[in-house]
Protein backbone atom coordinates (compact mmCIF):
# COMPACT_ATOMS: atom_id res chain seq x y z
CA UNK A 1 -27.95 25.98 -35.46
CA UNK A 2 -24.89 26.61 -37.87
CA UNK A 3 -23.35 29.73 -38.08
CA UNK A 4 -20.49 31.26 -39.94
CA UNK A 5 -17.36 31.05 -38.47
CA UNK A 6 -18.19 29.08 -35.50
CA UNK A 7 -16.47 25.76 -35.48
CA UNK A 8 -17.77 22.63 -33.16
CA UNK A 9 -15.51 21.07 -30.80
CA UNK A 10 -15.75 18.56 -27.57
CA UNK A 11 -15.51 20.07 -24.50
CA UNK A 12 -12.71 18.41 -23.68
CA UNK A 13 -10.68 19.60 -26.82
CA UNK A 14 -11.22 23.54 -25.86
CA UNK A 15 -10.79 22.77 -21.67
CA UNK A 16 -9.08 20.82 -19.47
CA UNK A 17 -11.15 19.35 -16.66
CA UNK A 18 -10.03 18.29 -12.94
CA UNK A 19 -11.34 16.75 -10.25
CA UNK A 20 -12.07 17.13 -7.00
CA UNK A 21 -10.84 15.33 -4.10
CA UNK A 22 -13.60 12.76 -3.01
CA UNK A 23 -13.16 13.13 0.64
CA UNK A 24 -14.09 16.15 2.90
CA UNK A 25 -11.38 18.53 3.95
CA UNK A 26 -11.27 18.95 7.67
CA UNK A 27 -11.88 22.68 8.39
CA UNK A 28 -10.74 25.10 11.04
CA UNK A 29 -12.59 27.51 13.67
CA UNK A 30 -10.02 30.27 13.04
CA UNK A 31 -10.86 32.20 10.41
CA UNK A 32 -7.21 31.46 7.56
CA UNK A 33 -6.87 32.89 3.82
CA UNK A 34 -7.27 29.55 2.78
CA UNK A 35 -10.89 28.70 2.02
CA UNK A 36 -12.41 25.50 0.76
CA UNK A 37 -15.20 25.93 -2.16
CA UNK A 38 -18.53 24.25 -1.61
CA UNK A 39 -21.29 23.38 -4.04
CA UNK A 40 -23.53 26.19 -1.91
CA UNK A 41 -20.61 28.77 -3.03
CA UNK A 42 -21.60 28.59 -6.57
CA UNK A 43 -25.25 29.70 -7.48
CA UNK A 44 -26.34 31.95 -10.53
CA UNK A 45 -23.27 32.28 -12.23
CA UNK A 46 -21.38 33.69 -8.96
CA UNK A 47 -18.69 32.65 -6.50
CA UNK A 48 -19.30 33.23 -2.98
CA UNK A 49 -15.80 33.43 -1.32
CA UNK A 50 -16.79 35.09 1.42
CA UNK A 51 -19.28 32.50 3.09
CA UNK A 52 -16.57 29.58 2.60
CA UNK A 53 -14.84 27.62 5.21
CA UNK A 54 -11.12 28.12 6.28
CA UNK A 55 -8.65 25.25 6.45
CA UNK A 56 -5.04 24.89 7.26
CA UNK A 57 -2.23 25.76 4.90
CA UNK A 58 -0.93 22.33 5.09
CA UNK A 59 -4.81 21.20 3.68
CA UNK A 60 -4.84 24.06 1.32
CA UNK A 61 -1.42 22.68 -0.08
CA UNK A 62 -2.47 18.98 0.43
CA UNK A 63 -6.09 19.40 -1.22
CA UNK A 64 -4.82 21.65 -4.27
CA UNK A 65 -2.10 18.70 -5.61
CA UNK A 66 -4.03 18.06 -8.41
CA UNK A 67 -3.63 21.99 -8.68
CA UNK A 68 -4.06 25.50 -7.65
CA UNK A 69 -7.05 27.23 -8.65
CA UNK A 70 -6.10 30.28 -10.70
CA UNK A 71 -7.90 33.49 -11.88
CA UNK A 72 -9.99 32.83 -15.05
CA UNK A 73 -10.78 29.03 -14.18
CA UNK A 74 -14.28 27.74 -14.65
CA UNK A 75 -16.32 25.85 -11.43
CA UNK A 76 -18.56 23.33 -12.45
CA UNK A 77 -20.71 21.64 -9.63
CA UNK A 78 -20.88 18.28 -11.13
CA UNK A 79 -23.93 17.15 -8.57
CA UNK A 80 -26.18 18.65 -6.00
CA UNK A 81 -27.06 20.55 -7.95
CA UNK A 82 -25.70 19.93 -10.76
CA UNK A 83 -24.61 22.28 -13.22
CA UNK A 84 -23.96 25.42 -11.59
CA UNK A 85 -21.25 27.46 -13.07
CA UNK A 86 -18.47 30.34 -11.65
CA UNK A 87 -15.16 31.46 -12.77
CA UNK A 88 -12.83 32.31 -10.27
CA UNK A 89 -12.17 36.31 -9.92
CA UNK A 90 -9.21 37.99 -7.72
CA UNK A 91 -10.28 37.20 -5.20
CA UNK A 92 -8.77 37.61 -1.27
CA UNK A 93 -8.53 34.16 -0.38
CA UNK A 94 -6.71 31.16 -1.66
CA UNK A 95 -9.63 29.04 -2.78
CA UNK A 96 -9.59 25.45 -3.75
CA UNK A 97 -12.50 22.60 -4.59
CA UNK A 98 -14.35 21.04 -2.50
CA UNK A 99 -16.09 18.23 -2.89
CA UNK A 100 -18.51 17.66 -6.20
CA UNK A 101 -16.85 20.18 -7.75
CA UNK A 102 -14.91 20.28 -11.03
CA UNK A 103 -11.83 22.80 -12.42
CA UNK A 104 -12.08 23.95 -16.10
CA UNK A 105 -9.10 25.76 -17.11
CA UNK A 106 -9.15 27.17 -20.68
CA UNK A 107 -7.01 26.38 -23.69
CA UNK A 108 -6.75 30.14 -24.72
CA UNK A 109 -5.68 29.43 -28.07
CA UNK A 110 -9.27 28.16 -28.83
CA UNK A 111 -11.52 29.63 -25.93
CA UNK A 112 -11.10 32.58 -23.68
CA UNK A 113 -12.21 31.59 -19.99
CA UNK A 114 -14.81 33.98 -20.13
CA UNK A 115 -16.51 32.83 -23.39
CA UNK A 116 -15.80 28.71 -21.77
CA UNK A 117 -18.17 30.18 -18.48
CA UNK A 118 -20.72 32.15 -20.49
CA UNK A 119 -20.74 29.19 -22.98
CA UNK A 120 -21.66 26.39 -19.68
CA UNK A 121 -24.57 28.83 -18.83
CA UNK A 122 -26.04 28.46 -22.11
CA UNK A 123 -29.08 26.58 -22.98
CA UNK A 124 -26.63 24.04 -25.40
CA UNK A 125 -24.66 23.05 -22.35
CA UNK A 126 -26.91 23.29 -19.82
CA UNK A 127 -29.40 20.87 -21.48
CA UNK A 128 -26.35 18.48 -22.20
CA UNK A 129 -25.86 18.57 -18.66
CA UNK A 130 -29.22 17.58 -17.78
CA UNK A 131 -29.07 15.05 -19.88
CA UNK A 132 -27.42 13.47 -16.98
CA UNK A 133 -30.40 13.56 -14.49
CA UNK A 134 -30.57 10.25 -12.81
CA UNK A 135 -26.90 8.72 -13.93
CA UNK A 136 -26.18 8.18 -10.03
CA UNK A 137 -26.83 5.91 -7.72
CA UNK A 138 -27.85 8.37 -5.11
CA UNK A 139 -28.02 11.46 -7.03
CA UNK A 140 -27.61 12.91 -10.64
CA UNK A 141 -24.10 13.23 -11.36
CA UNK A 142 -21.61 14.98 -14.39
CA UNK A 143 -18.86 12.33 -15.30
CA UNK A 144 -15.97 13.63 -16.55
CA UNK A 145 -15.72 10.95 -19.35
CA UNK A 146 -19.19 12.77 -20.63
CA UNK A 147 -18.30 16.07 -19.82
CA UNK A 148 -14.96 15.83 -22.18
CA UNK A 149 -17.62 14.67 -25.38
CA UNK A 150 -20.45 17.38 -25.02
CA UNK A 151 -20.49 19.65 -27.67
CA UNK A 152 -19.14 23.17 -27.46
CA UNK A 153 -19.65 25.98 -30.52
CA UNK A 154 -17.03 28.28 -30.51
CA UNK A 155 -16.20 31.77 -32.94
CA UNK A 156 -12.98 32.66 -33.05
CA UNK A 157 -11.03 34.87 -29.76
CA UNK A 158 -12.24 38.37 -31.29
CA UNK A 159 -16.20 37.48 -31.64
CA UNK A 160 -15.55 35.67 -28.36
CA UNK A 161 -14.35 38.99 -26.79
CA UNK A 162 -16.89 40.78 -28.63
CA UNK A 163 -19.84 38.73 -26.98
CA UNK A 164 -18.06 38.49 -23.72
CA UNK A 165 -17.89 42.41 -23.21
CA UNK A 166 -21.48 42.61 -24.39
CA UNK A 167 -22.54 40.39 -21.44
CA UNK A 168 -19.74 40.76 -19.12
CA UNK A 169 -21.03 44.93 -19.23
CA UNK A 170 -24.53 43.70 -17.85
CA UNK A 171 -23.12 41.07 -15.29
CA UNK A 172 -21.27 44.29 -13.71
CA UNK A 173 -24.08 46.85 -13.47
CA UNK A 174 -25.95 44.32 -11.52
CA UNK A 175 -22.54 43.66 -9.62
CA UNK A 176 -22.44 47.74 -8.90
CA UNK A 177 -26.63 47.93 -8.15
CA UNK A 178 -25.56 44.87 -5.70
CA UNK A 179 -22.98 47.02 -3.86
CA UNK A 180 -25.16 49.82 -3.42
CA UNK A 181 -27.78 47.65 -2.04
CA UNK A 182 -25.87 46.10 0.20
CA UNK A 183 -23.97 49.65 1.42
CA UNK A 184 -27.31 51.05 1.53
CA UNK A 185 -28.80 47.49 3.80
CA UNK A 186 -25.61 48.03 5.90
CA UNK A 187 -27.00 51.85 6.66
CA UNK A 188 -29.88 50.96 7.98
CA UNK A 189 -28.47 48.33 10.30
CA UNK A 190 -26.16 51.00 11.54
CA UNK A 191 -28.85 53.51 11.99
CA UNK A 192 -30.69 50.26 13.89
CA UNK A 193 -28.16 49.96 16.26
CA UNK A 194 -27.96 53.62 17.00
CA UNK A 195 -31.65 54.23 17.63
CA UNK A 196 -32.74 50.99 19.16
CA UNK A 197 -29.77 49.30 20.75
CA UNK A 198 -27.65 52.01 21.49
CA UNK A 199 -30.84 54.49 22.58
CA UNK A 200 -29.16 57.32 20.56
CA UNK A 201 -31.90 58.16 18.88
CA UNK A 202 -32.90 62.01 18.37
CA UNK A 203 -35.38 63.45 21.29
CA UNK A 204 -37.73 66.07 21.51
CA UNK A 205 -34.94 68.66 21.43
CA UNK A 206 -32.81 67.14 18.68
CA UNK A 207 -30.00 65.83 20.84
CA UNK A 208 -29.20 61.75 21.21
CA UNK A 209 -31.77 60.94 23.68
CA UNK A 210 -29.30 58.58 26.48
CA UNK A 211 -26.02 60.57 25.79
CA UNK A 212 -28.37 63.36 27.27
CA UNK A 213 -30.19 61.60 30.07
CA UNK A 214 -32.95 60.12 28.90
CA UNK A 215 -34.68 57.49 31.13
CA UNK A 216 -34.16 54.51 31.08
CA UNK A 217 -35.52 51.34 33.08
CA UNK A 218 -35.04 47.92 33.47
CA UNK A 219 -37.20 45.41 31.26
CA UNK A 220 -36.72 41.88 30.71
CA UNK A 221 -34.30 42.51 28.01
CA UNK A 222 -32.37 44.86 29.97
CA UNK A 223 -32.39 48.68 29.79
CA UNK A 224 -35.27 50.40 27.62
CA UNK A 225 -36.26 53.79 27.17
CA UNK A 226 -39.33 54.46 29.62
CA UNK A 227 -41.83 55.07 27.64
CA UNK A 228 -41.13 52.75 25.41
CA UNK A 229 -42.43 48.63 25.86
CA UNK A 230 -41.79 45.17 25.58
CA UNK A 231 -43.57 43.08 23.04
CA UNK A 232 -43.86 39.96 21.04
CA UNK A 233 -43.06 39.72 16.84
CA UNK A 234 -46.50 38.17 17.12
CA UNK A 235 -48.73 40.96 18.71
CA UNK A 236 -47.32 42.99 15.57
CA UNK A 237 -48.80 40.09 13.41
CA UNK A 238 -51.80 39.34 11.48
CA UNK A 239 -50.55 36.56 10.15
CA UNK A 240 -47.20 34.13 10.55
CA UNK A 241 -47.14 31.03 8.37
CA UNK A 242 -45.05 29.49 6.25
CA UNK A 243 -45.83 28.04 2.20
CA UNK A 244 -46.20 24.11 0.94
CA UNK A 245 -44.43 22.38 -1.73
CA UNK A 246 -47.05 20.97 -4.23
CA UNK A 247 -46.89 16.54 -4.62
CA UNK A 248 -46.45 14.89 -7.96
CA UNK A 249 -50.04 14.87 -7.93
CA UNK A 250 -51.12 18.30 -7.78
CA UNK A 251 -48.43 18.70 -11.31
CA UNK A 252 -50.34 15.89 -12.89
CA UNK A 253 -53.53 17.13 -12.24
CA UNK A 254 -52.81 20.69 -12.57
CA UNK A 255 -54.36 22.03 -15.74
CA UNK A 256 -54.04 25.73 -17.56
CA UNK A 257 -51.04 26.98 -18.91
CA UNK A 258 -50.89 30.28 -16.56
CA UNK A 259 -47.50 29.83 -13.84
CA UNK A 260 -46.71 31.70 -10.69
CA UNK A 261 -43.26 32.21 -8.86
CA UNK A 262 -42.71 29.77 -6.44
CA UNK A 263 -39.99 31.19 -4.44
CA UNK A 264 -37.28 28.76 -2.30
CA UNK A 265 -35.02 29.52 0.22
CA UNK A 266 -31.94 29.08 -2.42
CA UNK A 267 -33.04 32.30 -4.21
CA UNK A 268 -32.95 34.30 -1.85
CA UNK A 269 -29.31 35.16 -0.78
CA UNK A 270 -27.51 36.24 2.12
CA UNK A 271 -28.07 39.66 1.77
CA UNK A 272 -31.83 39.23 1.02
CA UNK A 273 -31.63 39.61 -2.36
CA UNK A 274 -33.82 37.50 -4.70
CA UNK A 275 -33.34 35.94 -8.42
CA UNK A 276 -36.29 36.11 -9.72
CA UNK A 277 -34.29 35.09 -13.30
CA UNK A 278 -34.24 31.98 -12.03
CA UNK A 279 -37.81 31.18 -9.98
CA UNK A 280 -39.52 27.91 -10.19
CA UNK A 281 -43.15 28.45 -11.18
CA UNK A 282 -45.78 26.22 -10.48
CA UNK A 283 -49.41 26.15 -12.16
CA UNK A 284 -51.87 29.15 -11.10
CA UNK A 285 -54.47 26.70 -10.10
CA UNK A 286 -52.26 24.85 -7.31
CA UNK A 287 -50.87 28.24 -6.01
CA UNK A 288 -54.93 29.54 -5.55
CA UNK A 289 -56.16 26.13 -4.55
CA UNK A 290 -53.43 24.20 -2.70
CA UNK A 291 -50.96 27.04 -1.40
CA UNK A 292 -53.82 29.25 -1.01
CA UNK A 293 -52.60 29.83 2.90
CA UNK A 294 -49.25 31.26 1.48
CA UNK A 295 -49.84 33.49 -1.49
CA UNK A 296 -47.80 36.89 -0.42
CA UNK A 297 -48.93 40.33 -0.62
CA UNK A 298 -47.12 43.60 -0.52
CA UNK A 299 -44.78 44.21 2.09
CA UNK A 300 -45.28 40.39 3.62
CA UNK A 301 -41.24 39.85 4.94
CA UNK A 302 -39.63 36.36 4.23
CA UNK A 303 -37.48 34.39 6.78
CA UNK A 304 -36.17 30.86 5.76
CA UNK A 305 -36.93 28.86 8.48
CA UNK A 306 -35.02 25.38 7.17
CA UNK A 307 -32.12 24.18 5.60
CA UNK A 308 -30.13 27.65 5.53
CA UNK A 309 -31.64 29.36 8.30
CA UNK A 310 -32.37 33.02 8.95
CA UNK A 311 -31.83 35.16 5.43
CA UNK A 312 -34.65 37.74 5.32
CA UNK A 313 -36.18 39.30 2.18
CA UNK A 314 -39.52 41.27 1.97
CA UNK A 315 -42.46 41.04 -1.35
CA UNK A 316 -42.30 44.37 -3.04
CA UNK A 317 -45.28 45.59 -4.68
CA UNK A 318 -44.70 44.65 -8.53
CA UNK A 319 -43.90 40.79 -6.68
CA UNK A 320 -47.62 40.82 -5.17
CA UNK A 321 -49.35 37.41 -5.61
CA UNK A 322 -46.49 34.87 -5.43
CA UNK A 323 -45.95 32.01 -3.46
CA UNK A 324 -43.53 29.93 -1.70
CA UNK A 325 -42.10 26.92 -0.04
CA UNK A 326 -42.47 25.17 3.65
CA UNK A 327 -38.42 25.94 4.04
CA UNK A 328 -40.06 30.05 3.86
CA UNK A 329 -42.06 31.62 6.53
CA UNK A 330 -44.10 34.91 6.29
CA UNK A 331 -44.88 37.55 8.53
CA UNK A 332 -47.80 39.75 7.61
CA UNK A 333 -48.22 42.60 9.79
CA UNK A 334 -51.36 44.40 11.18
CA UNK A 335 -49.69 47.85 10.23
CA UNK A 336 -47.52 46.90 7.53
CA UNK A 337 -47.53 51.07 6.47
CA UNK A 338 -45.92 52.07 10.23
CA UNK A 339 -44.24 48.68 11.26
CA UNK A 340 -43.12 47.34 8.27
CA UNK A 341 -39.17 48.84 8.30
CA UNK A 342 -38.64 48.30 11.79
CA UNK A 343 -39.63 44.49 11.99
CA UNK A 344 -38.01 44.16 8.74
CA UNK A 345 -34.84 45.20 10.14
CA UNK A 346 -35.26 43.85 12.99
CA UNK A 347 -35.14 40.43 11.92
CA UNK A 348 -31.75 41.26 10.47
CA UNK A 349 -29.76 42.05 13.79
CA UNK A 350 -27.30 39.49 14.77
CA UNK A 351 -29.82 39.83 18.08
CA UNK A 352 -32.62 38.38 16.27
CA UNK A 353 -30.42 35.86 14.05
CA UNK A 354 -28.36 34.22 17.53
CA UNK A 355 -31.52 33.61 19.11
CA UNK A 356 -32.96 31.86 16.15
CA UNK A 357 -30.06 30.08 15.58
CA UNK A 358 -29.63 29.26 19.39
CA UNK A 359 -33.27 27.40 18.90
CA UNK A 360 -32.56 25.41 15.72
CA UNK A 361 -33.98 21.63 15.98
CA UNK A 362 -31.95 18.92 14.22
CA UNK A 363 -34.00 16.90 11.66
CA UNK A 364 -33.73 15.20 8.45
CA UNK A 365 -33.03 19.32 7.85
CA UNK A 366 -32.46 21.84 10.44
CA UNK A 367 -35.46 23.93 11.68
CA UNK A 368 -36.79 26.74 13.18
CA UNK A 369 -40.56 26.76 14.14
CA UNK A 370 -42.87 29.00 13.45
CA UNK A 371 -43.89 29.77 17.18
CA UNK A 372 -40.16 30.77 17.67
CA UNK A 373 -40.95 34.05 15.36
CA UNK A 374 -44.37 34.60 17.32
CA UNK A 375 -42.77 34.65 20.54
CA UNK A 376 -39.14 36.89 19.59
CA UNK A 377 -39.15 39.81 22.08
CA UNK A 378 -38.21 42.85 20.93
CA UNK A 379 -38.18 46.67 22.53
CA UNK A 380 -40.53 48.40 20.45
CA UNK A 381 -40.53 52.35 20.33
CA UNK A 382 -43.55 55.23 20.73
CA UNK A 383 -44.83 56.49 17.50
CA UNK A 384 -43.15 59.24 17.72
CA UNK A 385 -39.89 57.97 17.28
CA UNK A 386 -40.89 55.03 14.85
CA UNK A 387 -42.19 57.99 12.78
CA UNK A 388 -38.71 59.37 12.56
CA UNK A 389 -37.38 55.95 11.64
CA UNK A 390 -39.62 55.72 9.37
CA UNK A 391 -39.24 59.52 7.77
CA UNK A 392 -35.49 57.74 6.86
CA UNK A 393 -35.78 54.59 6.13
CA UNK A 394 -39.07 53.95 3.50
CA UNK A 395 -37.08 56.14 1.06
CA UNK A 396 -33.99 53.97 1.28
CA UNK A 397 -35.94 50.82 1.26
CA UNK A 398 -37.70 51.94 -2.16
CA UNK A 399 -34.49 53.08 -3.53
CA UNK A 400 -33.41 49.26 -2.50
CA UNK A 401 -36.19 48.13 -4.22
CA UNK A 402 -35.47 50.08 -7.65
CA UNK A 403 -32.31 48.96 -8.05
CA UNK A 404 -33.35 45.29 -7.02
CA UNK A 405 -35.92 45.71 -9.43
CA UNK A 406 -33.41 46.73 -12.38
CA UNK A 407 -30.99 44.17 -11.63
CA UNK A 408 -33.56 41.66 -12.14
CA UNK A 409 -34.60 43.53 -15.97
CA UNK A 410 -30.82 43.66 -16.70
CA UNK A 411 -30.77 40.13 -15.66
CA UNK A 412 -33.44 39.05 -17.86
CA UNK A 413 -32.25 40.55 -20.95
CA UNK A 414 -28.99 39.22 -20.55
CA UNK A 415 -30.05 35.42 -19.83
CA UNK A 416 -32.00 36.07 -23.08
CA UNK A 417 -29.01 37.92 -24.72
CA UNK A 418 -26.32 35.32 -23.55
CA UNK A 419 -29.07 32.13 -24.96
CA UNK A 420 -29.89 33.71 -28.55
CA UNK A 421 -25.76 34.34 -28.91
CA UNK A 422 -24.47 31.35 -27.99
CA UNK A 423 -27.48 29.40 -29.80
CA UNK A 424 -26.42 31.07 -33.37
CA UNK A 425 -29.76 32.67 -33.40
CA UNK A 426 -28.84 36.28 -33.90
CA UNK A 427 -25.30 38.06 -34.52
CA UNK A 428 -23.99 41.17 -31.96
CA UNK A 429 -23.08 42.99 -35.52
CA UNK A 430 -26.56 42.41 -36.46
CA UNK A 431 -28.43 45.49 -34.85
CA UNK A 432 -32.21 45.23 -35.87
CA UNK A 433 -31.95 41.40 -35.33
CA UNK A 434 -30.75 41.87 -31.40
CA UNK A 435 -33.57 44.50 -30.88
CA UNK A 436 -36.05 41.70 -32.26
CA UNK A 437 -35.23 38.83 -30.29
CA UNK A 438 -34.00 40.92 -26.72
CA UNK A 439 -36.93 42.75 -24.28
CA UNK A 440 -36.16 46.02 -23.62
CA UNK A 441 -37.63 47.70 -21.00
């Protein structure tokens, strides 16, 4: 769609583009400032420095000849996947690509660099890129050649600034509602580790319950307060499964036009948090017939259990119904209203995460099984004290979920925000037009 005083260029004209190496940089155990960017470091718009593998300063150097990755430069993953887009931020580390990954460095007489990555999230782009499915050998693949010729639309630098704010302002509320979360996950760790680890929890009389002199005894997983006991994930458990992907077949057969979330392990991340913005669905008649076994319910807790093993998420209540993957296993719990926080967090203790991880099995793609949850010993409190917990915790977890829950609304309206802009359908100075095509909550 035309629009006045947007101009058409190549993307080649507005960008430069450079390559990657094509060879794997050998990596380090110690952990350097120099970090090597990985396809899995760019997902939904985002860079993740943090969870990025350190070289040497002599591979840094040796790696970055074709040159230095600077703040404002666009990430493109050019295959597997393909299409995912980041711009590099200040960031702490010296960063520099890794393989299947491409540098787009603005010409900021035409583009700003944050127009040039809001513009390669669009629909226009995006659709462009897929345009490429199946051009490799092995898999899909962006050539550069290709990439220079796809068309760009571009207003000039102060309607560029203008929509950039717009979004940019929505990108970092859901940045700030991240950093709570995660400050807020990071509490109740600590207060984990305190109670149950540490055995500093508060006893009858208010004071920390071993600094006093409360028993303790030995149990197979060392010292444990006395009256507390030993038991399996599983005797918690009503249920621990894991989902199914659906064939070719069941899509082909599959009819109504009703879809259900069909969560994978790559949207969940790290910190548990889920995209729902950007859930597969899959037709309501496979996910009540075929994945029958794994549609989720309230409170249900996730664990990926392949590929990227051991990130941990939990079904809210407004996320009832869904479904997911066989890379996702579920724990439903006999007493989901007392046991729910404590297993939850549980399963996030670097305890809990080294002995999965100490028990992967090497496949086609590393596992965990299922049986491996069921039998995970863990020293589980009296009521009393889990009532405590409890008294603490379920109002930070629902706080959690409000602002997860608002990150994924402000999400939504922006993806819808950033498509109708950069499509030409509506104009920011337009005000009754935005509030037509954009959902507000």
């Amino acid at each position: 769609m035309e629009s006045k005083g947007w101009k058409k260029y190549a993307l080649g004209d507005v960008c430069s583009v450079t390559d990657c190496q094509h060879k794997t940089a050998p990596i380090v155990k110690e952990e350097t400032q120099y970090r090597m960017l990985r396809t899995t470091n760019i997902r939904n718009g985002k860079i993740d420095a943090v969870n990025t593998r350190s070289v040497s300063q002599e591979t840094y150097l040796k790696w970055s000849i074709r040159g230095f990755l600077e703040e404002g430069d666009v990430i493109l993953t050019r295959e597997a996947p393909m299409g995912e887009v980041g711009i590099i931020r200040k960031e702490k580390y010296n960063l520099f690509l890794g393989q299947r990954l491409l540098q787009l460095k603005a010409n900021k007489n035409l583009i700003t660099p944050e127009f040039l990555f809001y513009s390669l999230q669009g629909r226009e782009l995006q659709h462009q890129i897929r345009m490429n499915e199946g051009t490799g050998s092995v898999v899909s693949n962006i050539r550069i050649p290709i990439l220079k010729k796809m068309e760009i639309y571009v207003p000039d630098l102060n309607e560029q600034k203008r929509i950039v704010d717009t979004l940019k302002a929505m990108d970092e509320k859901i940045v700030l509602n991240e950093l709570v979360i995660a400050n807020l996950e990071k509490l109740i760790q600590t207060l984990f580790k305190r109670w149950f680890v540490d055995f500093e929890f508060p006893n009858e009389y208010g004071k920390l319950y071993k600094s006093s002199g409360g028993k303790l005894e030995e149990s197979e997983l060392g010292l444990k307060p006395s009256e507390w006991k030993v038991i399996e994930i599983g005797d918690l458990a009503l249920q621990i499964s894991k989902g199914t992907t659906p064939t070719k077949k069941d899509f082909d057969s599959a009819t109504g036009a009703k879809k259900i979330d069909f969560l994978k392990v790559k949207d969940i991340n790290d910190d548990g948090l889920i995209n729902f913005n950007s859930v597969e669905k899959i037709p309501e008649v496979i996910h009540e017939k075929k994945l029958k076994r794994s549609i989720l319910l309230e409170k249900d807790i996730l664990l990926s259990i392949a590929g990227t093993i051991g990130r941990v998420s939990y079904i809210s209540k407004i996320r009832n119904g869904i479904n997911i993957n066989q890379a996702l296993a579920f724990i439903r719990l006999h007493d989901s209203e007392n046991h729910f926080a404590f297993i939850y967090t549980y399963l996030k203790t670097k305890k809990f995460q080294n002995e999965i991880n100490s028990k992967i099995v090497q496949g086609v793609q590393a596992n965990i099984s299922l049986s491996v949850i069921k039998k995970s010993l863990v020293v589980f409190p009296n009521i009393e004290v889990l009532n405590q917990y409890n008294e603490i915790i379920i109002p930070i977890l629902k706080q959690i979920e409000i602002l997860k829950e608002e990150n994924i609304s402000t999400g939504s309206i922006r993806n819808v925000l950033m498509s109708k802009l950069l499509s030409r359908e509506i104009e920011l100075s337009n005000e009754s037009e935005v509030q037509a095509h954009v959902p507000i909550p």
